[in-house]
C-alpha atoms as a PDB file:
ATOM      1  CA  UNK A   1      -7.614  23.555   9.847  1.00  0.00           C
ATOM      2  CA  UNK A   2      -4.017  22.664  10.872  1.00  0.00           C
ATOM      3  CA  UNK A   3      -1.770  20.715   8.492  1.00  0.00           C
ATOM      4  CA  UNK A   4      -0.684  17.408   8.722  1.00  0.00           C
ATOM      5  CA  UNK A   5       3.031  16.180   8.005  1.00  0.00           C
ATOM      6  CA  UNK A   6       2.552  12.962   5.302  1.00  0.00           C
ATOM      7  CA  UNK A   7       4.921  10.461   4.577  1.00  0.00           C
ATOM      8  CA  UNK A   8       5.612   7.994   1.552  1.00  0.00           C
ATOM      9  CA  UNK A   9       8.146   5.454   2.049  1.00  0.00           C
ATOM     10  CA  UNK A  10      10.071   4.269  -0.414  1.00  0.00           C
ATOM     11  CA  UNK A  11      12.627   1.638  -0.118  1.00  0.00           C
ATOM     12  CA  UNK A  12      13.672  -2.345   0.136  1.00  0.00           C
ATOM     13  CA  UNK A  13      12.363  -5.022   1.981  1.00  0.00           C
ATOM     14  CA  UNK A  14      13.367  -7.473   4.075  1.00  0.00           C
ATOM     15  CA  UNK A  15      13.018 -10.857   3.010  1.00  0.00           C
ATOM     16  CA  UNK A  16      13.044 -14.193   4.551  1.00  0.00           C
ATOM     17  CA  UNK A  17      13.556 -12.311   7.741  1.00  0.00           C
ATOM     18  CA  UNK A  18      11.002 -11.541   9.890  1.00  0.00           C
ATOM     19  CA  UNK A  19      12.482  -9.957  12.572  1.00  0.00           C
ATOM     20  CA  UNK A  20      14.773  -8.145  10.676  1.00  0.00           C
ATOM     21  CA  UNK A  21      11.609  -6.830   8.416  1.00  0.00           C
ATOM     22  CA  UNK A  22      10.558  -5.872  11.965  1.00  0.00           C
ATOM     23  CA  UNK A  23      13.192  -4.266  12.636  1.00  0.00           C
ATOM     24  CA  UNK A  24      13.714  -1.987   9.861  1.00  0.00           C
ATOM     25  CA  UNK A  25      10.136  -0.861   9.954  1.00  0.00           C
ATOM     26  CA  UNK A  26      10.628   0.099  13.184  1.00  0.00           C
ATOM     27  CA  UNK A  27      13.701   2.440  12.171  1.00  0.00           C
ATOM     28  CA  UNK A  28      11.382   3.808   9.508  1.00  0.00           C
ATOM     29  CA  UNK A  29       9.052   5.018  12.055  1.00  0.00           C
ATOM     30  CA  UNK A  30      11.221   6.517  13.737  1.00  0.00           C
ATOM     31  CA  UNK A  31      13.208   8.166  11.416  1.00  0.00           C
ATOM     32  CA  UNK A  32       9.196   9.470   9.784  1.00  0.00           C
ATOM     33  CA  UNK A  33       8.821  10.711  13.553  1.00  0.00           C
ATOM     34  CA  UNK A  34      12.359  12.379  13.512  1.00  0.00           C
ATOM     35  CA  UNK A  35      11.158  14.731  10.210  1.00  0.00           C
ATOM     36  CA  UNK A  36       7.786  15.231  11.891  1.00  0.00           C
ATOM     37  CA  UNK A  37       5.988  13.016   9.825  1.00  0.00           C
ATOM     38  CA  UNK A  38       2.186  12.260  11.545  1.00  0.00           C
ATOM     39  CA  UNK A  39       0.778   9.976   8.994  1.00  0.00           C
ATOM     40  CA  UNK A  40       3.066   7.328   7.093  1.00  0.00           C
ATOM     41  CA  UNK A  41       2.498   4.921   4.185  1.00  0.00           C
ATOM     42  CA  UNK A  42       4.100   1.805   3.467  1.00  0.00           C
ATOM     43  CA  UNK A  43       4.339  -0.083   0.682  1.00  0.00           C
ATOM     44  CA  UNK A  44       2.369  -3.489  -0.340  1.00  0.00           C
ATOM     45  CA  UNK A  45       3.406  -6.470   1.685  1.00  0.00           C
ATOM     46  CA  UNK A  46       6.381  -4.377   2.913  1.00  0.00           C
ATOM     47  CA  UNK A  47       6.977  -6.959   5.415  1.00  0.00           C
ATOM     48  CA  UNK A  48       7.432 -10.015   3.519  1.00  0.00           C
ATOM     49  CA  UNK A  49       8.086  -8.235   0.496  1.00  0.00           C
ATOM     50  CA  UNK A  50       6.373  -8.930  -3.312  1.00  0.00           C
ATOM     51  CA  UNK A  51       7.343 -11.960  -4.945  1.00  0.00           C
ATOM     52  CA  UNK A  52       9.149 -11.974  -8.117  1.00  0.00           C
ATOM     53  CA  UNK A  53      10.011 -15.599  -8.645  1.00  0.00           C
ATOM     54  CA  UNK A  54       9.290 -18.496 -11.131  1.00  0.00           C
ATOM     55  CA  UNK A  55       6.355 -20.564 -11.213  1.00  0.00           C
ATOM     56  CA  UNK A  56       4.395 -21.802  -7.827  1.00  0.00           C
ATOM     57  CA  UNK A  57       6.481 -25.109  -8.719  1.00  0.00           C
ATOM     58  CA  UNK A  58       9.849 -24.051  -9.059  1.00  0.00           C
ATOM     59  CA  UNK A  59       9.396 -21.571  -6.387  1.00  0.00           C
ATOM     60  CA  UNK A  60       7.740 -24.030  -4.161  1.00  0.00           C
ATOM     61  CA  UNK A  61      11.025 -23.830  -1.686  1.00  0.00           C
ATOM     62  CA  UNK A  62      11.218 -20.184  -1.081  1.00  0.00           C
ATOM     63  CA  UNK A  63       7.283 -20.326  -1.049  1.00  0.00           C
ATOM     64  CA  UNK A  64       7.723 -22.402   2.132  1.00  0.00           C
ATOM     65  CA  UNK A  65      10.232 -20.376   3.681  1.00  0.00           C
ATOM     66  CA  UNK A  66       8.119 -17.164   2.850  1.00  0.00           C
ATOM     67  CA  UNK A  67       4.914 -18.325   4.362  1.00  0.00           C
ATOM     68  CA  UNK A  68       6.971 -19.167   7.573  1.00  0.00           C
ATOM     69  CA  UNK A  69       8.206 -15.629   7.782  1.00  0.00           C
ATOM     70  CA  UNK A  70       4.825 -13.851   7.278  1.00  0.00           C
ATOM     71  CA  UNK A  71       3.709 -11.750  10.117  1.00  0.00           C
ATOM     72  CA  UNK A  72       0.481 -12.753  12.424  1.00  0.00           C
ATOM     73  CA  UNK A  73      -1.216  -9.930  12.994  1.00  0.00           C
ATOM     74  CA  UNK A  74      -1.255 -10.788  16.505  1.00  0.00           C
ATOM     75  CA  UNK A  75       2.114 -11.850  17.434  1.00  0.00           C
ATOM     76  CA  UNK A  76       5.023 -10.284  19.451  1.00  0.00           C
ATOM     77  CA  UNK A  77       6.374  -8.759  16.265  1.00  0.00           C
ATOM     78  CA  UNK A  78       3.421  -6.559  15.407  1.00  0.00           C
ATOM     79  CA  UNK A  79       3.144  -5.668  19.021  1.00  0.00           C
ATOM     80  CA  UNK A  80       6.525  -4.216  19.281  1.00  0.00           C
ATOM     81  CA  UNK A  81       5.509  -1.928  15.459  1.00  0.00           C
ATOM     82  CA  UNK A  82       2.552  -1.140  17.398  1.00  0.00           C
ATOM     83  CA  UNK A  83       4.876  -0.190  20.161  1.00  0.00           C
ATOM     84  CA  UNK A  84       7.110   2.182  17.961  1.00  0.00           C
ATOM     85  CA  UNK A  85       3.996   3.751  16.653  1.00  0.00           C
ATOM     86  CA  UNK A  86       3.114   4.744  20.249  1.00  0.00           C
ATOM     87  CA  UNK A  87       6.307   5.819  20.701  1.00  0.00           C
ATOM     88  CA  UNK A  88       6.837   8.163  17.876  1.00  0.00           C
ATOM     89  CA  UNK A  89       3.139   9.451  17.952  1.00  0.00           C
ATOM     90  CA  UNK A  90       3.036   8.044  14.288  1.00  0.00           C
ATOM     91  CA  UNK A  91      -0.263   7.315  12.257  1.00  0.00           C
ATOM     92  CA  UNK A  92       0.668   4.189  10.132  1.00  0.00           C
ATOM     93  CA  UNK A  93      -0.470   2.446   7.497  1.00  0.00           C
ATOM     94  CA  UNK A  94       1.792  -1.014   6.849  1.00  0.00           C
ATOM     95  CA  UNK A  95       1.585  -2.959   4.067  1.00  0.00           C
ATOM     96  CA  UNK A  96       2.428  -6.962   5.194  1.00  0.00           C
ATOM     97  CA  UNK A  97       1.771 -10.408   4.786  1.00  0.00           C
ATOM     98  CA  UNK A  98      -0.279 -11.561   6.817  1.00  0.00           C
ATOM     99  CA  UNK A  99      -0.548 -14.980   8.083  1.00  0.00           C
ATOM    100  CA  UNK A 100      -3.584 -16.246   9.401  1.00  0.00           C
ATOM    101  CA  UNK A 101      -3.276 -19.931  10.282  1.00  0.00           C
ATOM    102  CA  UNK A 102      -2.300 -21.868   6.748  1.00  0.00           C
ATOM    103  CA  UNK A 103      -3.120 -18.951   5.161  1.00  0.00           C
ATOM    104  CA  UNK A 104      -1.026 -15.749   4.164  1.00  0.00           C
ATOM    105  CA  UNK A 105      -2.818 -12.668   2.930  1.00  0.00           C
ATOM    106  CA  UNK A 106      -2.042  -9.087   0.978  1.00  0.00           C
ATOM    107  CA  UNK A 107      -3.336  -6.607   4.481  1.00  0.00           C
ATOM    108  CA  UNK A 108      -2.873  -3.603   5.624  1.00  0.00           C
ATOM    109  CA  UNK A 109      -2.843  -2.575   9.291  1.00  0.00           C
ATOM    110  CA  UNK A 110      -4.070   0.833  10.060  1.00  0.00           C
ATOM    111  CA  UNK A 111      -2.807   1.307  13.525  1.00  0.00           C
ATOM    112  CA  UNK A 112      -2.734   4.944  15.549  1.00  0.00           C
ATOM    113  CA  UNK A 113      -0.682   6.635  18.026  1.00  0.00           C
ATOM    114  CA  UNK A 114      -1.558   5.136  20.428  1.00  0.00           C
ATOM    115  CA  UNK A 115      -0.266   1.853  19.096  1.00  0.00           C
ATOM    116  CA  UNK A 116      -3.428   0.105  18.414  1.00  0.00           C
ATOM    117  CA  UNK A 117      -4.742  -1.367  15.325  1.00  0.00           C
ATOM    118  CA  UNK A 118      -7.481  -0.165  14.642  1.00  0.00           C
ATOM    119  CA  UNK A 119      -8.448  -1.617  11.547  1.00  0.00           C
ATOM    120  CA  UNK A 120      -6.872  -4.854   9.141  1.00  0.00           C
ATOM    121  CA  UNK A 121      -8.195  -5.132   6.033  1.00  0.00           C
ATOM    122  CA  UNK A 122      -6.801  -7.858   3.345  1.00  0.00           C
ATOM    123  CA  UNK A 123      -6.158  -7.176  -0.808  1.00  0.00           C
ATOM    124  CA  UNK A 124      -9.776  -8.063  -2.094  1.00  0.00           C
ATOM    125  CA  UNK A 125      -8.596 -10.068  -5.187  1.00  0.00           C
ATOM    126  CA  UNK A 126      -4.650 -10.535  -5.464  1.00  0.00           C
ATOM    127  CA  UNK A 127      -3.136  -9.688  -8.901  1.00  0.00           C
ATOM    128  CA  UNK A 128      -2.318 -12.280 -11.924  1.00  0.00           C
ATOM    129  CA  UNK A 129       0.103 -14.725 -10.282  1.00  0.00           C
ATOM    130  CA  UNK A 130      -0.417 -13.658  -6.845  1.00  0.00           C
ATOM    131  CA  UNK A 131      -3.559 -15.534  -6.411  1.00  0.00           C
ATOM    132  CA  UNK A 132      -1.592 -18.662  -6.557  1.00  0.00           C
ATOM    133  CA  UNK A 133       0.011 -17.611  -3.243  1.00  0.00           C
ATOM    134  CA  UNK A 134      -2.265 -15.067  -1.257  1.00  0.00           C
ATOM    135  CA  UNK A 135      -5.895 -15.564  -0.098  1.00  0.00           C
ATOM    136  CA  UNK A 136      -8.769 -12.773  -0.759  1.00  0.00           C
ATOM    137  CA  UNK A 137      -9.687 -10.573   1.267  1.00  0.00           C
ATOM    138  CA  UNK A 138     -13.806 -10.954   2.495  1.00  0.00           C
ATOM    139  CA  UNK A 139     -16.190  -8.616   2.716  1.00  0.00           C
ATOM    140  CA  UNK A 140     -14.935  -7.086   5.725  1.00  0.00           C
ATOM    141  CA  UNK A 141     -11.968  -5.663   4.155  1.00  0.00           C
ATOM    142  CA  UNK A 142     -14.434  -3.601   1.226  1.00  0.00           C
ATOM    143  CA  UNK A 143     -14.270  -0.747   4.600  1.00  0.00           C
ATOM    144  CA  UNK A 144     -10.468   1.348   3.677  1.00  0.00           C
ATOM    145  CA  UNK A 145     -11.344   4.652   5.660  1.00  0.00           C
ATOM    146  CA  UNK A 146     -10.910   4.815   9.036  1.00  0.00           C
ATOM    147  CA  UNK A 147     -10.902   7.814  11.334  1.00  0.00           C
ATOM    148  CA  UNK A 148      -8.178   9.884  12.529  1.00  0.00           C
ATOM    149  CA  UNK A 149      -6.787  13.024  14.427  1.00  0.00           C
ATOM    150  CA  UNK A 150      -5.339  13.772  11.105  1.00  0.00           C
ATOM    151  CA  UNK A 151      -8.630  13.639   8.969  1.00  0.00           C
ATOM    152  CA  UNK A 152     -10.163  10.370   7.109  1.00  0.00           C
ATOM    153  CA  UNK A 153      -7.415   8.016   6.396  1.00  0.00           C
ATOM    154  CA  UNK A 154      -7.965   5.618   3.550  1.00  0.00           C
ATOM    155  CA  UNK A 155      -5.813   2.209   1.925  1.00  0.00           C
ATOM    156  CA  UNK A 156      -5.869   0.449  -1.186  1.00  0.00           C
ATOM    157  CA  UNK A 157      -2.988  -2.137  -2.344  1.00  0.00           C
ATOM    158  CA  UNK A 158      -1.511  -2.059  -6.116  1.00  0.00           C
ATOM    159  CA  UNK A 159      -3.827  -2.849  -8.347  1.00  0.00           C
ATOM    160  CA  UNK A 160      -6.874  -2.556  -6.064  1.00  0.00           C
ATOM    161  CA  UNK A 161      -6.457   1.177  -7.260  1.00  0.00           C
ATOM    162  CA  UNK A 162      -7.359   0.197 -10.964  1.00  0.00           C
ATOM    163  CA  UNK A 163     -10.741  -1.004  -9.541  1.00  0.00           C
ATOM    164  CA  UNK A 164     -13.301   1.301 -10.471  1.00  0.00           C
ATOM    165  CA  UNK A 165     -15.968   0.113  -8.327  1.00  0.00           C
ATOM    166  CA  UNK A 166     -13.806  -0.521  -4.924  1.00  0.00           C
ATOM    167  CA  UNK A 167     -12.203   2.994  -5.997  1.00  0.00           C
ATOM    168  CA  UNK A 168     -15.485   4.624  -5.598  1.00  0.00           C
ATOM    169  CA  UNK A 169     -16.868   2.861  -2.802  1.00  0.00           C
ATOM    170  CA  UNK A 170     -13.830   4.049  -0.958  1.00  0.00           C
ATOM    171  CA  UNK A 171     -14.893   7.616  -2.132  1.00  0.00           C
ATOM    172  CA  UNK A 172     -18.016   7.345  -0.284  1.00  0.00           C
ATOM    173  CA  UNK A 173     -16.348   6.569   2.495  1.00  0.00           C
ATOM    174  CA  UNK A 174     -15.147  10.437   2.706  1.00  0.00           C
ATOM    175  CA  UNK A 175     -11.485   9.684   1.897  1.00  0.00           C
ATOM    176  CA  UNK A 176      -9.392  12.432   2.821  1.00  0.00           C
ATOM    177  CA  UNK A 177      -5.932  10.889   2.616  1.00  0.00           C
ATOM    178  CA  UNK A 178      -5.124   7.885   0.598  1.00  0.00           C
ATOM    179  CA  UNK A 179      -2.579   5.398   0.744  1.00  0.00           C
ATOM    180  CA  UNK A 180      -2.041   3.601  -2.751  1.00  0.00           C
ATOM    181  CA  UNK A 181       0.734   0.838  -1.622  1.00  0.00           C
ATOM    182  CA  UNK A 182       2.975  -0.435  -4.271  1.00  0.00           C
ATOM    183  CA  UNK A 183       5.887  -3.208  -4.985  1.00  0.00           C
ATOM    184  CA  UNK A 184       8.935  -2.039  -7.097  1.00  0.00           C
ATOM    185  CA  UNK A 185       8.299  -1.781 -10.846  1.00  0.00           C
ATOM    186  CA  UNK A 186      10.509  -1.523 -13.508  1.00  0.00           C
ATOM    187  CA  UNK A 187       9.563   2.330 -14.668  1.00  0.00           C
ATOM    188  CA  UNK A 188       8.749   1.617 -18.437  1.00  0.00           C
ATOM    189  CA  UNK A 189       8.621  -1.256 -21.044  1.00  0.00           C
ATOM    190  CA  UNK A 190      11.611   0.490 -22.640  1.00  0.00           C
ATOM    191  CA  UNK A 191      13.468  -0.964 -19.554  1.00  0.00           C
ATOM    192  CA  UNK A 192      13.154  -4.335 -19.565  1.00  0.00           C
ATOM    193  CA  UNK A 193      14.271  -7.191 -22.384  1.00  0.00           C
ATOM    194  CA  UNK A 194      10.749  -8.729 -22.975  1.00  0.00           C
ATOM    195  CA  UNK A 195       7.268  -7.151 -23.984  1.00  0.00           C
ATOM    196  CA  UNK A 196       6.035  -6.029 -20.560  1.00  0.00           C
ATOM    197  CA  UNK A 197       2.449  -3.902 -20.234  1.00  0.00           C
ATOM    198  CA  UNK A 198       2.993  -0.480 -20.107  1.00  0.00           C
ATOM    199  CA  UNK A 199       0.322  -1.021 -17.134  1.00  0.00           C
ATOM    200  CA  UNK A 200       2.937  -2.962 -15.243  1.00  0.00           C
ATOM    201  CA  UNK A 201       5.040  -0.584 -15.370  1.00  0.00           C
ATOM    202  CA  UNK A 202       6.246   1.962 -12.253  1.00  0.00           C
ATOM    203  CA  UNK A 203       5.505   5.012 -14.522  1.00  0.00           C
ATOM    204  CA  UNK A 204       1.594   3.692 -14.880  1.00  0.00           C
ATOM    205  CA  UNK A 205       1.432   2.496 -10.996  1.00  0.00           C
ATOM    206  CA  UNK A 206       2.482   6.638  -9.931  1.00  0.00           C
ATOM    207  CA  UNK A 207      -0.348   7.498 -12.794  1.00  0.00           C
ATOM    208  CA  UNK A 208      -2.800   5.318 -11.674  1.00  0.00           C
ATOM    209  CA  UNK A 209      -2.078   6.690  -7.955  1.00  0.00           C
ATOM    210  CA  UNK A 210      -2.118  10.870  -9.448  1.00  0.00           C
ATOM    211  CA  UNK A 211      -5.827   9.629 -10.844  1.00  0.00           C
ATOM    212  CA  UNK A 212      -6.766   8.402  -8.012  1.00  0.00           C
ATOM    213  CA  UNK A 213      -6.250  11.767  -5.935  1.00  0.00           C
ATOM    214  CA  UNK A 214      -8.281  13.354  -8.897  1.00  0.00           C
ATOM    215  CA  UNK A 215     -10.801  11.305  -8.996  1.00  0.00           C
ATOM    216  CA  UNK A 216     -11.281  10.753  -5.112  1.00  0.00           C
ATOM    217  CA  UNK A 217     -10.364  14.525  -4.170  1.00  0.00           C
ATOM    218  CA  UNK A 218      -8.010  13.608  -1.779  1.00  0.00           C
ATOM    219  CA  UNK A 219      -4.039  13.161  -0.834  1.00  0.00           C
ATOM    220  CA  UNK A 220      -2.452  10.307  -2.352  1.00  0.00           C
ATOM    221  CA  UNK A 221       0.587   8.621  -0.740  1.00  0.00           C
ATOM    222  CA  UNK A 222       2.076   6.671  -3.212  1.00  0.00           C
ATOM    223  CA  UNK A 223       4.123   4.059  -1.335  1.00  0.00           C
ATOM    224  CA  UNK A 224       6.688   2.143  -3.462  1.00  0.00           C
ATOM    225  CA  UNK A 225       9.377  -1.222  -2.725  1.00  0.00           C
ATOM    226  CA  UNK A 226      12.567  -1.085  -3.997  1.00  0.00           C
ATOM    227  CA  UNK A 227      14.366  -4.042  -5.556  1.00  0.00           C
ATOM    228  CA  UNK A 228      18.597  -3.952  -4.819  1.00  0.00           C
ATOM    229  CA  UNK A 229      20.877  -5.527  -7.497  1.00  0.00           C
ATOM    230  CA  UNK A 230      21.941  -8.159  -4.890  1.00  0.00           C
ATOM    231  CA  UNK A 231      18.257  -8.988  -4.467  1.00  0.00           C
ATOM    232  CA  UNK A 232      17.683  -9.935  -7.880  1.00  0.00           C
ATOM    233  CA  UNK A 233      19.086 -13.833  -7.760  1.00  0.00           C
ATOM    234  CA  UNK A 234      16.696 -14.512  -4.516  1.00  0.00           C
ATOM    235  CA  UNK A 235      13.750 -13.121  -6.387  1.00  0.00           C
ATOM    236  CA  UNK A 236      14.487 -15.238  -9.854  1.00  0.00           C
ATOM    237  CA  UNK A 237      14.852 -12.208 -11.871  1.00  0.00           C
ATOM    238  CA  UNK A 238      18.909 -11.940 -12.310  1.00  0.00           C
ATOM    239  CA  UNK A 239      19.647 -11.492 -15.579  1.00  0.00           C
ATOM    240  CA  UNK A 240      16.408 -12.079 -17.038  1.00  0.00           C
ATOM    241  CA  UNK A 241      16.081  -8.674 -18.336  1.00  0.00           C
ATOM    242  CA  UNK A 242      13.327  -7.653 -15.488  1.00  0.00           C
ATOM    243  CA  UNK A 243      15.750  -5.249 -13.413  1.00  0.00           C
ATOM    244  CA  UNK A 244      19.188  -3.325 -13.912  1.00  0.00           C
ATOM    245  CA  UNK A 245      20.964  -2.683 -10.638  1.00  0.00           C
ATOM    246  CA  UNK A 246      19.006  -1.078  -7.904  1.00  0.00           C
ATOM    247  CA  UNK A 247      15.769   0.648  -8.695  1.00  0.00           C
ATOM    248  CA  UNK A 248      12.005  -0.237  -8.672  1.00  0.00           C
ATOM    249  CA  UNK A 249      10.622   3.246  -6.702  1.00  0.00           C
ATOM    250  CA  UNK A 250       8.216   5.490  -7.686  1.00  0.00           C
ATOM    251  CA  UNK A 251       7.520   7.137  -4.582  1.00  0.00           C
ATOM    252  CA  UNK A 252       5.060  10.525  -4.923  1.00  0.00           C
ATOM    253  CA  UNK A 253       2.687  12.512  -2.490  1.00  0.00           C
ATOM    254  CA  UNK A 254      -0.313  14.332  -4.789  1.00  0.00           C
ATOM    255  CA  UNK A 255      -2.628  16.926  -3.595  1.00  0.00           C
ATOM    256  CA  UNK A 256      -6.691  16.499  -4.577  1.00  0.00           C
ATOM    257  CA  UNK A 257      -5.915  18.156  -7.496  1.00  0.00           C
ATOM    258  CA  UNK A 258      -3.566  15.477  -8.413  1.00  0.00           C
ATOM    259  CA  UNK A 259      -0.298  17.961  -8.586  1.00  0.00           C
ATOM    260  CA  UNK A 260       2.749  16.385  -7.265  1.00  0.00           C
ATOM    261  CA  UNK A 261       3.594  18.006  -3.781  1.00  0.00           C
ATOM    262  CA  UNK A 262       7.219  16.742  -3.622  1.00  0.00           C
ATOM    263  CA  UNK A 263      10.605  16.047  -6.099  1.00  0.00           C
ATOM    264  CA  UNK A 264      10.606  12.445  -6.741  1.00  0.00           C
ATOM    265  CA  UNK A 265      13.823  10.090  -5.359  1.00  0.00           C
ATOM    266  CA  UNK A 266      15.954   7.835  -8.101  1.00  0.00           C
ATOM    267  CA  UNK A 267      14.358   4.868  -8.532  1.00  0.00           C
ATOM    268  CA  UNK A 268      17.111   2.692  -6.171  1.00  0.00           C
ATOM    269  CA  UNK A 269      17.423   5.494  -3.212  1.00  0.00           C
ATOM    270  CA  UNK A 270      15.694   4.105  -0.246  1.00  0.00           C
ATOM    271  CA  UNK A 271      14.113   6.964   1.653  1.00  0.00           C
ATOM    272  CA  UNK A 272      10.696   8.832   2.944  1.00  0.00           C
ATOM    273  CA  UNK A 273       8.955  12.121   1.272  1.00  0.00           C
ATOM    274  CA  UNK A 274       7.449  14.239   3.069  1.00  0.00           C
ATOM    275  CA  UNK A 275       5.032  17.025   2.552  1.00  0.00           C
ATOM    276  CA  UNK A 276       2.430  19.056   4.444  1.00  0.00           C
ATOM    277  CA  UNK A 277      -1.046  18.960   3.470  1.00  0.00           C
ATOM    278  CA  UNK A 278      -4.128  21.160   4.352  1.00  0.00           C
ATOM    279  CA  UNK A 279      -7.215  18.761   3.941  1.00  0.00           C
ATOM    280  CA  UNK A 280      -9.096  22.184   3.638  1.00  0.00           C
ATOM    281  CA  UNK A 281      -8.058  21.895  -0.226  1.00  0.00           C
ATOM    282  CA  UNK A 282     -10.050  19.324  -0.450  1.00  0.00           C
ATOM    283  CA  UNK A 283     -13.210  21.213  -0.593  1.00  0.00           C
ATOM    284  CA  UNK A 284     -12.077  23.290  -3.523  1.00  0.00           C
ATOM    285  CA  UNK A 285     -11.401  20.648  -5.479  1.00  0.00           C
ATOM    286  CA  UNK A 286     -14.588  18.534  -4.592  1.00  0.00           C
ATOM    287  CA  UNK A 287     -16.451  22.343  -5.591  1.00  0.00           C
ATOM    288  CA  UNK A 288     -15.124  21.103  -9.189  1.00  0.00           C
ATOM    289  CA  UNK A 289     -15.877  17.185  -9.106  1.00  0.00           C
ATOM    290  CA  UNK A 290     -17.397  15.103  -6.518  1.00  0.00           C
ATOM    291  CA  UNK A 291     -18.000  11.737  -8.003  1.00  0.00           C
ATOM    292  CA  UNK A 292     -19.825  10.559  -5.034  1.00  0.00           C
ATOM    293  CA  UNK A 293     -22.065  13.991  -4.060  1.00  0.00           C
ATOM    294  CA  UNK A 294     -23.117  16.712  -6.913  1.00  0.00           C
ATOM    295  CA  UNK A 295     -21.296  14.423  -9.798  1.00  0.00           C
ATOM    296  CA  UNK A 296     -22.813  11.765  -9.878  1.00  0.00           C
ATOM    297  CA  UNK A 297     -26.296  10.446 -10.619  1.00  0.00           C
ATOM    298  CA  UNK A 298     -27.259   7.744  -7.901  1.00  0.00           C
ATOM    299  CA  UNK A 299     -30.564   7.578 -10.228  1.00  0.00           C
ATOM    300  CA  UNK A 300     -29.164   6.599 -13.107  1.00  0.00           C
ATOM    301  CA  UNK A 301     -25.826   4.816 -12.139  1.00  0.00           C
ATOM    302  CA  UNK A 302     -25.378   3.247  -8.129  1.00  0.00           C
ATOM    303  CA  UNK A 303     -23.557   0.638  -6.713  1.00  0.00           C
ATOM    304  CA  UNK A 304     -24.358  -2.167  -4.588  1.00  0.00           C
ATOM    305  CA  UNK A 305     -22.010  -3.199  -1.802  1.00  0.00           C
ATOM    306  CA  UNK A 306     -22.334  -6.575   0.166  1.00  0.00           C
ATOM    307  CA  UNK A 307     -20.729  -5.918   3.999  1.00  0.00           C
ATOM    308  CA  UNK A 308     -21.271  -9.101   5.082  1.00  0.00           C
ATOM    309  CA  UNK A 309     -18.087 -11.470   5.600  1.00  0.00           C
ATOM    310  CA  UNK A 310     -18.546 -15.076   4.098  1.00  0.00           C
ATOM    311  CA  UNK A 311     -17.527 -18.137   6.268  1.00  0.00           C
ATOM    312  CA  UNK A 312     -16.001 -21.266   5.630  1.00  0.00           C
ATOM    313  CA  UNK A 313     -18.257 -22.313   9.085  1.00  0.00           C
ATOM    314  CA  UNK A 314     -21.606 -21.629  10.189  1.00  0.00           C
ATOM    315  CA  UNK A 315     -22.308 -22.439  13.622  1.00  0.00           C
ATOM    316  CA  UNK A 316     -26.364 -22.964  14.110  1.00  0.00           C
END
């Protein structure tokens, strides 16, 4: 089985600028492409970028703004990232916020080399304070595998990875290389100047993501945002304690065992790994644990899975 060149981006986005958010994803394509990368991974809502203001209230403003400069999923900017991805004969995975009428939503965009998108799926339940901006994803968006040249290619945002259940559906889905999309974090409590959950911090995020490609038996791209110093006043969090200077990245790739295949970047650098993977590893470490075949027992424990999209409208 040949190998296949991975890629975990790590670095700042654009905000308030659509086209420039464009544009820079475009350069990270092709600079992926230019190191021979074949499958790439983006971080949440890279394109829009996480928000890390005040309340809904006092952040009603850039809230507006924000929602203005959300991407459609079909629109002339996502054709011409669909374009680059043709292009540079790149598998990605991009993390963006999509807008969808009034609506904006966490969703990822699986699209191939040959540019088309060939699946969307939106952030199931958005985290804490997010929900007061972004819509759930339905039903539809339970399916994170799709099918590649480059093996089974599967997507979960943040903390859609700390979901048991939606973890191990996308285990049965044959999950051969994961993407577990990320904002910036600060990387500990000890970091910040208030008491912040260790689980919201950049050190548990990369954890969470090194479980995952133990418990799944499979690659793990851990795509992570970064957050620049001279970012901090537009996202509300200058000198409140949140962020020093540049940093926020956590970038790894881990094999199915859940060893780290690459050295990690500083937490500001803006940048993509890289490794090469042989998905024929996977089978040696599915011969130890396979939570969805010889490990598990379907007659004791099972889960039930509804595929069925609701609607806001039913047409008789």
């Amino acid at each position: 089985m040949p190998t296949v060149r991975v890629g975990a981006i790590q670095a700042e986005p654009v905000y308030l600028d659509r086209e420039g958010a464009v544009n820079k994803a475009i350069k990270l394509i092709k600079e992926a492409s230019e190191k021979g990368v074949q499958v790439l991974a983006f971080p949440e809502v890279w394109i829009g970028g996480p928000i890390w203001a005040q309340s809904p209230f006092e952040s009603a403003g850039f809230v507006s703004k924000y929602i203005a400069q959300s991407l459609p999923r079909d629109s002339p900017e996502m054709r011409r990232i669909q374009d680059a991805c043709k292009e540079h004969s790149v598998f990605v995975v991009l993390g963006y916020s999509e807008k969808d009428n009034g609506s904006i939503y966490m969703a990822q965009a699986f699209i191939n080399e040959s540019g088309e998108i060939i699946h969307n799926r939106r952030k199931i339940k958005p985290t804490h304070v997010e929900r007061s901006l972004w819509g759930e994803g339905q039903a539809d968006s339970l399916k994170c595998v799709v099918d590649s040249q480059h093996g089974r290619i599967g997507a979960l945002n943040c903390w859609e990875n700390l979901q048991p259940l939606l973890r191990f559906y996308e285990y049965s889905q044959n999950v051969q290389i994961h993407v577990a999309a990320w904002p910036s974090f600060a990387a500990h409590p000890r970091e910040v100047n208030f008491p912040l959950p260790y689980s919201n911090s950049g050190e548990a995020s990369q954890r969470l993501s090194q479980m995952v490609a133990m418990e799944g038996q499979t690659f793990v791209l851990c795509a992570t945002g970064v957050l620049k110093a001279e970012t901090h006043e537009l996202m509300g969090v200058k000198d409140r304690g949140v962020f020093h200077g540049d940093g926020g990245g956590f970038a790894m790739i881990f094999g199915p065992d859940g060893s780290p295949l690459v050295e990690p970047m500083p937490a500001g650098e803006e940048g993509i790994l890289t490794a090469d993977v042989d998905l024929a590893a996977i089978d040696g470490a599915k011969n130890m644990c396979d939570p969805v075949g010889h490990y598990s027992r379907p007659d004791l424990l099972n889960l039930h899975v509804n595929t069925v999209p609701a609607k806001v409208v039913h047409r008789e």
